[in-house]
Protein backbone atom coordinates (compact mmCIF):
# COMPACT_ATOMS: atom_id res chain seq x y z
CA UNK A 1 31.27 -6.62 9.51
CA UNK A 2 32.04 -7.18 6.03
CA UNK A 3 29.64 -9.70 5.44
CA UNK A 4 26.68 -7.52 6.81
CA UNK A 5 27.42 -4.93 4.94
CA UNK A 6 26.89 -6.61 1.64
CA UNK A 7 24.07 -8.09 2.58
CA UNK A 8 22.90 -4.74 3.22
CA UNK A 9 24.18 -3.61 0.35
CA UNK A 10 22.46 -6.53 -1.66
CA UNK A 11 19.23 -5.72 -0.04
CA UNK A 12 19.21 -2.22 -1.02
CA UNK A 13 20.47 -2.91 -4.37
CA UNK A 14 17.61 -5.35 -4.98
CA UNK A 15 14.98 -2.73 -4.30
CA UNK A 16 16.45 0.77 -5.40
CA UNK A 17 17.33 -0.73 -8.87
CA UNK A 18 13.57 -1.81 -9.89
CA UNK A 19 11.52 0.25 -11.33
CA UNK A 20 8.73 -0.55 -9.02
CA UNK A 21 10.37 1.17 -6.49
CA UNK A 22 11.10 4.49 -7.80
CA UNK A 23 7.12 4.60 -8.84
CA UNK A 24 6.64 3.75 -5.62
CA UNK A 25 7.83 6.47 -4.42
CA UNK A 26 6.88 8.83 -6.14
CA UNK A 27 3.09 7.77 -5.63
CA UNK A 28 3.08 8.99 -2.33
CA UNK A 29 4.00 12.38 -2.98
CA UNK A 30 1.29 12.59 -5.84
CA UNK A 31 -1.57 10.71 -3.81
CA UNK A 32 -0.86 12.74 -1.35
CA UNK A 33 -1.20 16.34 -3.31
CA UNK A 34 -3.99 14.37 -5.13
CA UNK A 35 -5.87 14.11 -1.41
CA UNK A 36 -5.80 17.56 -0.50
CA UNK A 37 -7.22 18.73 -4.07
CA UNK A 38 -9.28 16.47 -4.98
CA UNK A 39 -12.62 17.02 -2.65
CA UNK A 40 -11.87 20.72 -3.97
CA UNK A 41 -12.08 19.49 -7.21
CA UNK A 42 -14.98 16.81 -6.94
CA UNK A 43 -16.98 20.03 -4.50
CA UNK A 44 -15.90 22.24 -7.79
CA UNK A 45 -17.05 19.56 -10.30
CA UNK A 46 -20.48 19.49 -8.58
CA UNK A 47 -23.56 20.14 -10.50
CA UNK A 48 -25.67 22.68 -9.18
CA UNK A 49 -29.42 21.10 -8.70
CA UNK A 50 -32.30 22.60 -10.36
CA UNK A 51 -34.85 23.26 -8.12
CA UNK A 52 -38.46 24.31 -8.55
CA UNK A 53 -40.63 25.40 -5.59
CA UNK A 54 -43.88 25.24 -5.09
CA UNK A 55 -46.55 26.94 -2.23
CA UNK A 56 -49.13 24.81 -1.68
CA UNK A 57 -52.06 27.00 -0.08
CA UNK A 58 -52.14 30.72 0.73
CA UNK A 59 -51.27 29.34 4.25
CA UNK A 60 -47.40 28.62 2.40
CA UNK A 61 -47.17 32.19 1.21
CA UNK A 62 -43.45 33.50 2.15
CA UNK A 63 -41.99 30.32 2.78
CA UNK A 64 -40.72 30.36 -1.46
CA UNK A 65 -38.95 33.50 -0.72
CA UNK A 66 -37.44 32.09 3.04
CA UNK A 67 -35.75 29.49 1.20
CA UNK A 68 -34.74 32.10 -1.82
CA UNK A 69 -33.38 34.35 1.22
CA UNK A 70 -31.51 31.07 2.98
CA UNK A 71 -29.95 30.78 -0.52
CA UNK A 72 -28.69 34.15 -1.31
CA UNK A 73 -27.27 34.74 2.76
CA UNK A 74 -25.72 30.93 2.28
CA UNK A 75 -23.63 32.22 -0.51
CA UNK A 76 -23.06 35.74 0.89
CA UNK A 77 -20.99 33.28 3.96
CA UNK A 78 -19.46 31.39 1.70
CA UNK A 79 -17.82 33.91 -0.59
CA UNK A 80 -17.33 35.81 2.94
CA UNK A 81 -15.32 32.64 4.24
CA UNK A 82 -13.38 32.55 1.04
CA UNK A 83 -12.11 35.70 1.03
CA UNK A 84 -10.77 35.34 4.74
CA UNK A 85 -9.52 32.02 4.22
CA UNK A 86 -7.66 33.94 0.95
CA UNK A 87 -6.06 36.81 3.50
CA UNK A 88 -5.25 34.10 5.75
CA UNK A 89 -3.44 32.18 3.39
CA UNK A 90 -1.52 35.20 1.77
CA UNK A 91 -0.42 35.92 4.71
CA UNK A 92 1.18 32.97 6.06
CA UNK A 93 1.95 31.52 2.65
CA UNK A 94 2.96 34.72 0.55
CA UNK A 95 1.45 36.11 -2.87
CA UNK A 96 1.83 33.15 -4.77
CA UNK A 97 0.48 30.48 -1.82
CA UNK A 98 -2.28 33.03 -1.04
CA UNK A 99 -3.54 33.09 -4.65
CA UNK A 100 -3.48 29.91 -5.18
CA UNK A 101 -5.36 29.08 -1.72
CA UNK A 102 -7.56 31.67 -3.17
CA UNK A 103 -8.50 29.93 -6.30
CA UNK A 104 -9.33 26.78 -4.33
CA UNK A 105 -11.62 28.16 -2.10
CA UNK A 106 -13.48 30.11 -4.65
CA UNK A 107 -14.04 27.37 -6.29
CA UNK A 108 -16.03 26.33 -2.66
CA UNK A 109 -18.11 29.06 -3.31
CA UNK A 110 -20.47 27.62 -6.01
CA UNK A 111 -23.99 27.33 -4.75
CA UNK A 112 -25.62 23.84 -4.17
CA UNK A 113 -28.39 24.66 -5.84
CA UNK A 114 -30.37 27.15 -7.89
CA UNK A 115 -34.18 28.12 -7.77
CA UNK A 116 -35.76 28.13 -11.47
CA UNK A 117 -39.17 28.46 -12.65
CA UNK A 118 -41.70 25.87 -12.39
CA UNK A 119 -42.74 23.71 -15.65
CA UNK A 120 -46.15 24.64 -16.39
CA UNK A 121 -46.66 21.17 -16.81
CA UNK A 122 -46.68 20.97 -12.73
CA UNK A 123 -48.35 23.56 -12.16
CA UNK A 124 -50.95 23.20 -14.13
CA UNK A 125 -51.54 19.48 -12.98
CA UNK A 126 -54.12 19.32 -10.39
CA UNK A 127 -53.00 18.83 -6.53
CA UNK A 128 -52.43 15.35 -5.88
CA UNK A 129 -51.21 12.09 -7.65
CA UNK A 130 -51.88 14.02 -10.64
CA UNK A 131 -49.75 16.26 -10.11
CA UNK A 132 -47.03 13.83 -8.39
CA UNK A 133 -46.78 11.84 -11.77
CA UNK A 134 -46.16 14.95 -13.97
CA UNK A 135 -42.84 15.92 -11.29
CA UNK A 136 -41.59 11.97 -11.82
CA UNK A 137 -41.88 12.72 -15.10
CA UNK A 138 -39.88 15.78 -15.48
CA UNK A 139 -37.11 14.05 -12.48
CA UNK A 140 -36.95 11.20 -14.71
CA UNK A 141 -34.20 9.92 -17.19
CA UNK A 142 -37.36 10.24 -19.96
CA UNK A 143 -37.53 14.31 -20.17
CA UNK A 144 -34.73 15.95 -22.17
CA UNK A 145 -31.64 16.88 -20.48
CA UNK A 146 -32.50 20.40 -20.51
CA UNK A 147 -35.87 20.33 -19.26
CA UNK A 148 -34.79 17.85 -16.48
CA UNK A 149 -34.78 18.88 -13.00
CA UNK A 150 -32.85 17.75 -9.84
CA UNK A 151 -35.86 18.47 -7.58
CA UNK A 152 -39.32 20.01 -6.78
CA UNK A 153 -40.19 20.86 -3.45
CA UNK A 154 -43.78 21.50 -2.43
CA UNK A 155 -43.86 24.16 1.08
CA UNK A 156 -46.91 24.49 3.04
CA UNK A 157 -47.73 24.71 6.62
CA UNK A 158 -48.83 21.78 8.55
CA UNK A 159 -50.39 23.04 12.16
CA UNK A 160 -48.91 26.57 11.00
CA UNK A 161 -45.68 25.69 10.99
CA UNK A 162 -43.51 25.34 7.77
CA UNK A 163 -43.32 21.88 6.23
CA UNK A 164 -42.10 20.84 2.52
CA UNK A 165 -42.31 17.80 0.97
CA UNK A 166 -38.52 17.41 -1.39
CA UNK A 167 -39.12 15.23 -4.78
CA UNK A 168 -35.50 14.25 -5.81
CA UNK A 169 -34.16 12.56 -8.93
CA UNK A 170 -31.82 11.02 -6.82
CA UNK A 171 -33.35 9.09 -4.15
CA UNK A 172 -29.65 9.36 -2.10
CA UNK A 173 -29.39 12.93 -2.75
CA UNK A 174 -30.31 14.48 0.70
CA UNK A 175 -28.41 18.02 -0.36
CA UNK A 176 -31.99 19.82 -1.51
CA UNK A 177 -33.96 18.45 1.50
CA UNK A 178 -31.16 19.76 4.33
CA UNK A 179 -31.25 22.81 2.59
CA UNK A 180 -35.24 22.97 2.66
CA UNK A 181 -35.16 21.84 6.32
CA UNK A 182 -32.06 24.31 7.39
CA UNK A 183 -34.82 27.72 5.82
CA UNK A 184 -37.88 26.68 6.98
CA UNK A 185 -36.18 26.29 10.63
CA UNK A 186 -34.75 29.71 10.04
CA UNK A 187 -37.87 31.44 8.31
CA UNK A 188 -40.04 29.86 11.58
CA UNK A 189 -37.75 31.53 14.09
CA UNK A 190 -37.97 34.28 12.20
CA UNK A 191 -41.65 34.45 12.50
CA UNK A 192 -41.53 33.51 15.94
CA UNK A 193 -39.79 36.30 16.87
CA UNK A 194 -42.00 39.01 14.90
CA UNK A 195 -44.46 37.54 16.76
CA UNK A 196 -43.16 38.39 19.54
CA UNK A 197 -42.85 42.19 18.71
CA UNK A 198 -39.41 42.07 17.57
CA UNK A 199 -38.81 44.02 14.18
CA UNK A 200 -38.12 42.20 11.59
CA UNK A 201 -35.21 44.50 10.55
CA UNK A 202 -33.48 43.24 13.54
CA UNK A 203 -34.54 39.92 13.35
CA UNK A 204 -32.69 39.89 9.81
CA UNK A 205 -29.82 41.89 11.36
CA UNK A 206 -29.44 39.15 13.73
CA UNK A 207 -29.46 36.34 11.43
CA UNK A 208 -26.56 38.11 9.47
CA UNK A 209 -24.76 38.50 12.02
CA UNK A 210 -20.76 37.06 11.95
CA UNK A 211 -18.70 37.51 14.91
CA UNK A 212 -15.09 38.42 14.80
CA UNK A 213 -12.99 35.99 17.23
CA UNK A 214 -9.52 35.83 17.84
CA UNK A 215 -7.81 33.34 19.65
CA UNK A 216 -4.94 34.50 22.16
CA UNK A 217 -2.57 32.64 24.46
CA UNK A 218 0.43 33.12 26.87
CA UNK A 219 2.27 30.40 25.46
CA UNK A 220 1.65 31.92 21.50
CA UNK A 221 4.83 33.39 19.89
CA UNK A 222 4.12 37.03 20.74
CA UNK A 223 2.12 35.90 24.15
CA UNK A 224 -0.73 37.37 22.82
CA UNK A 225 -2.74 36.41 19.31
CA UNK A 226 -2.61 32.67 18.29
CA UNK A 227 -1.26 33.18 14.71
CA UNK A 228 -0.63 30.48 11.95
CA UNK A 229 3.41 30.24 12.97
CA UNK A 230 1.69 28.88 16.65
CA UNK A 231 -0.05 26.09 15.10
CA UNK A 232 2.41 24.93 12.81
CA UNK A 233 4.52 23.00 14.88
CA UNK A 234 1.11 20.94 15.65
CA UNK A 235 0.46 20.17 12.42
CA UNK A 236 3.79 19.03 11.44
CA UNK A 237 3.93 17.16 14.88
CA UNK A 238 1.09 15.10 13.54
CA UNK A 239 2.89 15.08 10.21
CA UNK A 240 5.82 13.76 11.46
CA UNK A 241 3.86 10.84 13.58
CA UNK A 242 1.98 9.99 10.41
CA UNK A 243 5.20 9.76 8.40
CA UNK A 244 6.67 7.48 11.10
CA UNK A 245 4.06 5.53 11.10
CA UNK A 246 4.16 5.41 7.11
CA UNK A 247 7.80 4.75 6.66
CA UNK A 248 8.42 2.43 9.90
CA UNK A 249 5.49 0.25 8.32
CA UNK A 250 7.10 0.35 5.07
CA UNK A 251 10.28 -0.45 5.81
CA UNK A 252 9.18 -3.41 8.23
CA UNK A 253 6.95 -4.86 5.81
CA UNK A 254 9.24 -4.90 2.92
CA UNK A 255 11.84 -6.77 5.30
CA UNK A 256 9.02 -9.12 5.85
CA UNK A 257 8.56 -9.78 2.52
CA UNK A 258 12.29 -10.05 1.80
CA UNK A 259 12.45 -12.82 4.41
CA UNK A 260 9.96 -14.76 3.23
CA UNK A 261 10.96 -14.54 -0.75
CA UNK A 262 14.34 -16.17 0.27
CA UNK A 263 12.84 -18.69 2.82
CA UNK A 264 10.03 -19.79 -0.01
CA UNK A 265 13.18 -19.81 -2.91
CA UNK A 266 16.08 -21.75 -0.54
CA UNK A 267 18.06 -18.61 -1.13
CA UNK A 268 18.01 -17.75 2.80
CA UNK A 269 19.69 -21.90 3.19
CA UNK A 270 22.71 -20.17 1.00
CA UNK A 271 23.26 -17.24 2.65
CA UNK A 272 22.83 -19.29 5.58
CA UNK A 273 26.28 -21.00 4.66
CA UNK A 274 28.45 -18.24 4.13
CA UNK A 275 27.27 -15.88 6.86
CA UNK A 276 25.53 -16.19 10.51
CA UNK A 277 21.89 -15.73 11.03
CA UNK A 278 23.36 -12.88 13.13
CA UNK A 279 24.97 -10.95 9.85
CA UNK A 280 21.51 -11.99 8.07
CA UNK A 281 19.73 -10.45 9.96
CA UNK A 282 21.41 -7.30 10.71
CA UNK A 283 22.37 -6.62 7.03
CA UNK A 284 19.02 -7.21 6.14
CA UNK A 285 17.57 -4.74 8.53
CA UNK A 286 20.63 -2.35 7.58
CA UNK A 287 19.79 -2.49 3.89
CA UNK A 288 16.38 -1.84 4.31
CA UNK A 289 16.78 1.13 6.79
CA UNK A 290 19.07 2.56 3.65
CA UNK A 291 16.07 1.85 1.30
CA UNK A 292 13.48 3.78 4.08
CA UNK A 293 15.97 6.77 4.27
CA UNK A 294 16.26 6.89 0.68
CA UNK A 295 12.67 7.33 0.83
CA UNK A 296 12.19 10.28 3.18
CA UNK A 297 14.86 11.82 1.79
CA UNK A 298 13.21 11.39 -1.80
CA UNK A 299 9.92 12.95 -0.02
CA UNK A 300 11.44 15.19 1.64
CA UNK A 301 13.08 16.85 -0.99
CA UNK A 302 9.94 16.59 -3.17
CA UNK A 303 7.72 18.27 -0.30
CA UNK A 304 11.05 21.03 0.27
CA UNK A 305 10.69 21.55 -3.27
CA UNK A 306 7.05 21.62 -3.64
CA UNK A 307 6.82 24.66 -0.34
CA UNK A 308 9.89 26.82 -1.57
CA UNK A 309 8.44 27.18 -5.20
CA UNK A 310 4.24 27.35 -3.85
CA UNK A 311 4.29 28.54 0.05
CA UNK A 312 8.13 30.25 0.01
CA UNK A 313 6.83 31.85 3.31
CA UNK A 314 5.97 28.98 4.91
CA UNK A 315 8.41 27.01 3.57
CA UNK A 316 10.82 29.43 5.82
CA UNK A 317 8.50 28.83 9.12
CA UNK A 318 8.80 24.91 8.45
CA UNK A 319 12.41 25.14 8.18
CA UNK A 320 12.46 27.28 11.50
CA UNK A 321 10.67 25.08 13.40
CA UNK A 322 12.66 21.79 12.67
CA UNK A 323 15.45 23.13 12.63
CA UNK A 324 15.17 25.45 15.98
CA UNK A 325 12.33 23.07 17.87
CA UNK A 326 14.55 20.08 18.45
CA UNK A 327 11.92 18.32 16.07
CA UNK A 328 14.40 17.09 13.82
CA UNK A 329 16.35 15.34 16.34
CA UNK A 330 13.49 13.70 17.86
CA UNK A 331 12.00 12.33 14.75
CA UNK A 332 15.32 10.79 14.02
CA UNK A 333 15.77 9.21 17.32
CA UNK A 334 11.68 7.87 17.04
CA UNK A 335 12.37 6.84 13.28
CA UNK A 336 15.78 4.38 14.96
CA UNK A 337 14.00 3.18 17.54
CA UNK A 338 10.65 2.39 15.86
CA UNK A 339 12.25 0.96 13.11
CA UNK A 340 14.74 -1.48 15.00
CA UNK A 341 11.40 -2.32 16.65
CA UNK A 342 9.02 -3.24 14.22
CA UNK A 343 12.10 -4.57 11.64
CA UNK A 344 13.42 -7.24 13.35
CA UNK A 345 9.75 -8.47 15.14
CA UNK A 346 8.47 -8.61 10.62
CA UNK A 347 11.95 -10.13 10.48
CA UNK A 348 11.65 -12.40 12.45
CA UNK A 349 8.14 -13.61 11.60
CA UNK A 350 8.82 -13.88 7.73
CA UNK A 351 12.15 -16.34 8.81
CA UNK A 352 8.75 -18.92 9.80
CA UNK A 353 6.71 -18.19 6.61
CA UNK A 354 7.16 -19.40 2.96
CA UNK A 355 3.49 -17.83 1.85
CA UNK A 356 1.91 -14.46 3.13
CA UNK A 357 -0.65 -16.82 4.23
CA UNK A 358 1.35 -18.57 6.50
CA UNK A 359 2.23 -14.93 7.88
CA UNK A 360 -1.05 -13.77 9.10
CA UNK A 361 -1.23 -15.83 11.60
CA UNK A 362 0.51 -13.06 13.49
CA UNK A 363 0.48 -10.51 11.27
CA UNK A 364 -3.22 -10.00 11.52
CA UNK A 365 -3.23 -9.18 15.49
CA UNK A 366 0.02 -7.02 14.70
CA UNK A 367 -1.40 -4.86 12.24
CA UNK A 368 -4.87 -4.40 14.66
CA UNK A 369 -2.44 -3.29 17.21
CA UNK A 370 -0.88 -0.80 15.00
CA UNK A 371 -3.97 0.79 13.98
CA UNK A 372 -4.27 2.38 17.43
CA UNK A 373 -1.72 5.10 17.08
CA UNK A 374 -3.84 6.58 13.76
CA UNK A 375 -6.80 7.76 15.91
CA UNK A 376 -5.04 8.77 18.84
CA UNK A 377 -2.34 10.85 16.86
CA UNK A 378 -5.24 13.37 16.32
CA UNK A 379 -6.82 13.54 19.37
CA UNK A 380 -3.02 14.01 21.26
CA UNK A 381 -2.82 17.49 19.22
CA UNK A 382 -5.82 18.85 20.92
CA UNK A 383 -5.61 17.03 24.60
CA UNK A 384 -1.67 15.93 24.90
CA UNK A 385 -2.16 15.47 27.84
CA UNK A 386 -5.23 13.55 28.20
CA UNK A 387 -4.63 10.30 30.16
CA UNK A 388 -4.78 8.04 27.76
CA UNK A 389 -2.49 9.93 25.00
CA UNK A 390 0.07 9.80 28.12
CA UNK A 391 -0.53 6.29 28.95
CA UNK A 392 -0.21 5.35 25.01
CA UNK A 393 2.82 7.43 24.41
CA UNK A 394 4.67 5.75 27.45
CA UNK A 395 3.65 1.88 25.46
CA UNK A 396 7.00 1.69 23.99
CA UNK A 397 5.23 0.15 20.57
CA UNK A 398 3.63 3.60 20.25
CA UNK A 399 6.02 5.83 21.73
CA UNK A 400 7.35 7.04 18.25
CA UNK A 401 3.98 7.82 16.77
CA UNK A 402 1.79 9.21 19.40
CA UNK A 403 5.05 11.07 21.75
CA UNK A 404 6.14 12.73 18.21
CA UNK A 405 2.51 13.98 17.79
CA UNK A 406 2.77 15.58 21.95
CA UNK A 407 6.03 16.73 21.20
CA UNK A 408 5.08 20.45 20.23
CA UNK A 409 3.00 20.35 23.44
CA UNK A 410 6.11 20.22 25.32
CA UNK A 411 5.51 17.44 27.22
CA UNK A 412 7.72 17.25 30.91
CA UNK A 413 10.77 15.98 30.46
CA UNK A 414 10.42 13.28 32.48
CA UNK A 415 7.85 11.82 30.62
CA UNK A 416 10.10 12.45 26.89
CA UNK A 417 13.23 10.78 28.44
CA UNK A 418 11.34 8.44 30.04
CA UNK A 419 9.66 7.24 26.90
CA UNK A 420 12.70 7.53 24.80
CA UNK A 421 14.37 5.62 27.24
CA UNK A 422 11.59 2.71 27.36
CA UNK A 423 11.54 2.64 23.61
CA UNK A 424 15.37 2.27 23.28
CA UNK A 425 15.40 -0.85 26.12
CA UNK A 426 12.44 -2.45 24.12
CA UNK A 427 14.12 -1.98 20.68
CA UNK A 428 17.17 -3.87 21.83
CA UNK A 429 14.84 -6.04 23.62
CA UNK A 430 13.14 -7.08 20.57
CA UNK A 431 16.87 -7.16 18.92
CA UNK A 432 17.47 -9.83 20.81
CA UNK A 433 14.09 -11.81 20.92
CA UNK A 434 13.77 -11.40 17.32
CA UNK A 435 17.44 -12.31 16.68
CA UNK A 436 16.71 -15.98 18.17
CA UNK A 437 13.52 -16.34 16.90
CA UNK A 438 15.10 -15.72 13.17
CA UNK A 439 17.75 -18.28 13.95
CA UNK A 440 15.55 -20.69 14.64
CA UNK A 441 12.94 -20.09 11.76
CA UNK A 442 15.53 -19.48 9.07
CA UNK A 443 16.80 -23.33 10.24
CA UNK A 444 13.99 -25.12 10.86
CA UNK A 445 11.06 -25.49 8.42
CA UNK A 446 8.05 -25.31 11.71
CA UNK A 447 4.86 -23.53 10.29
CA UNK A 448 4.44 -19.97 12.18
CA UNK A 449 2.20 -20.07 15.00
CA UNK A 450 1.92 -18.23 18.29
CA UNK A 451 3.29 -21.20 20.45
CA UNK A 452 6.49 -22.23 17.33
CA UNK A 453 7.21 -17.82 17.46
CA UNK A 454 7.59 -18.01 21.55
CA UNK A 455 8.97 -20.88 21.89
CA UNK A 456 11.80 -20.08 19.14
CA UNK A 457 12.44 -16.70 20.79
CA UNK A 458 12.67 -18.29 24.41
CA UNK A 459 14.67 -21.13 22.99
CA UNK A 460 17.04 -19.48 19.95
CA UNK A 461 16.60 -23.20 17.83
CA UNK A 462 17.86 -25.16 20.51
């Protein structure tokens, strides 16, 4: 026992003392802040388009003002979402969360685009390739900067319906012309329906219109109105079977890695003297499981941080929920068993390897495998118990990734213990398989293929 734990302790020390490491670490929280603000800030950063439009005909009179009208209502529901989204979030996340949530989504408010006066240039130009060449001029890097415009669109009425044809300086920039299409759909319904005798007053009543839903359940907290404290458990159910599948990865690969070092520098021959490929291999796997809990503790603590100082509120809710939902326990007994899983199988295969290139061979299939669990994760939040999340979270590979996501379903209990219990007999399973097949690669210097893998598990070296 002695001898594995200083292995283990070597192995951690060997990681948590670089530098690497630490930034490393702390990446993850950052990228991950960095993911959640930065459409908000690239949306925010967004110039708004200059647009000039043009009626071509008496037949296009209105159609200017349609699309003026789309405009104005577009940003009337966007500062309208905004300030719910603002209540909702001071709600749920207190004063300081909600104003902050607040100054995020106003910043969602800006308009796409803004209508300004035509160039007399244009319209002065006659109809035609005429004056086509004077709007490539002014959409073109040659005009000054502030005479430049984004784009000119030219409305008429083709078999009197609305039709536009969208000039853009950017020939990848679609945001004018779904905008265009989006008014003159609306302003054509519009007409449609006056045509029909309807007044216009209600027509525009109509098209204002913004229904208030709520969403209610028997199995919400209060058995009535789904609130934000219903849906949290969800959403750190997915959480949780993300971080799984981020730290179980981590951990494995770096064991890989570890394996492979030593096996390419002779260093695993030494150890190899003084200790049994038994006490390698559990020390190893020990040390890193220290270095992957020294991780989510490190995140953890960052992200407990991060909510008590930002979202106190629902800082207090998260804390409820782990603590009183049996979530805690669960995600330690999925973070064991996929761990022992996935460690000793990446153990196992870097024993064979000297070069990551000798390690794709199976590490390619592997990793395909392991993509799986990312898209179903989502889907098991809103259908748990679709047939295929059930099938999935029964695979014993998957079972701590896509079962953690169910959990806040509340799955039967015979399908939880039954899936812990499969992913515990596979874990020692693999124990075992892994534990011959790393005897017999960390003796033997056979290049890693399918058949060499097998046959060293079925075999242990012999």
């Amino acid at each position: 026992m002695s001898r594995i734990l200083l292995i283990a302790r070597r192995e951690y020390g060997a990681y948590a003392r670089t530098v690497g490491f630490w930034l490393s670490l702390l990446a993850f929280p950052l990228f991950a802040v960095l993911g959640g603000f930065i459409p908000i800030l690239m949306r925010s950063n967004e110039p708004v388009r200059e647009v000039v439009l043009i009626e071509e005909g008496v037949e296009a009179q209105g159609l200017a003002a349609a699309v003026r009208n789309a405009l104005k209502d577009d940003a009337d529901r966007r500062a309208a979402t905004a300030r719910e989204a603002a209540e909702k979030a001071q709600e749920t996340a207190g004063a300081a969360g909600g104003g902050a949530a607040g100054n995020a989504l106003a910043a969602l408010t800006r308009p796409k685009m803004r209508i300004v006066a035509p160039p007399a240039a244009i319209t002065a130009a006659a109809p035609g390739e005429a004056q086509d060449e004077v709007v490539r001029h002014y959409l073109g890097d040659e005009v000054a900067k502030a005479d430049r415009l984004d784009a000119v669109v030219f409305l008429t009425r083709v078999n009197g319906v609305p039709a536009a044809r969208v000039w853009s300086a950017r020939a990848t920039d679609d945001t004018v012309q779904d905008f265009v299409r989006g008014a003159l759909k609306a302003a054509n319904r519009k007409a449609v329906l006056e045509t029909a005798g309807i007044d216009p007053a209600v027509v525009d009543s109509t098209e204002r219109f913004r229904p208030e839903v709520k969403a209610f359940s028997p199995k919400s907290a209060g058995a009535g109105e789904v609130s934000f404290r219903d849906k949290l458990p969800q959403i750190i159910g997915l959480a949780g079977g993300f971080l799984l599948w981020s730290l179980v990865l981590t951990g494995a690969s770096i064991l890989l890695n570890s394996v492979m070092e030593e096996k390419s520098n002779k260093i695993l021959e030494v150890l190899l003297s003084s200790a049994s490929a038994t006490e390698i291999l559990a020390g190893k796997v020990l040390g890193v499981a220290m270095l992957t809990l020294t991780v989510l503790l490190a995140w953890g603590g960052i992200g407990a941080a991060g909510l008590l100082s930002t979202f106190p509120d629902t800082a207090a809710m998260i804390g409820d929920v782990l603590l009183h939902g049996g979530l805690l326990g669960y995600f330690a007994a999925f973070m064991v068993g996929g761990y022992l899983m996935y460690a000793v199988l990446f153990a196992a295969i870097g024993s064979f390897c000297e070069t990551p290139r000798d390690a794709q061979t199976l590490m390619g299939p592997i990793m395909m495998v392991l993509v799986i669990p990312m898209f179903t994760m989502q889907m098991a939040i809103g259908t748990p118990d679709a047939p295929i999340i059930r099938i999935l979270s029964m695979v014993p590979f998957f079972t701590p990734f896509v079962m953690m996501a169910r959990l806040p379903s509340d799955p039967p209990m015979i399908e939880l213990i039954g899936a812990i219990a499969g992913m515990a007999a596979f874990a020692l399973f693999m124990v075992w398989v892994a534990g011959r097949a790393f005897r017999a690669g960390a003796l033997s210097d056979v290049k890693l293929s399918w058949k060499s893998f097998v046959s060293a598990a079925r075999g242990g070296g012999k």
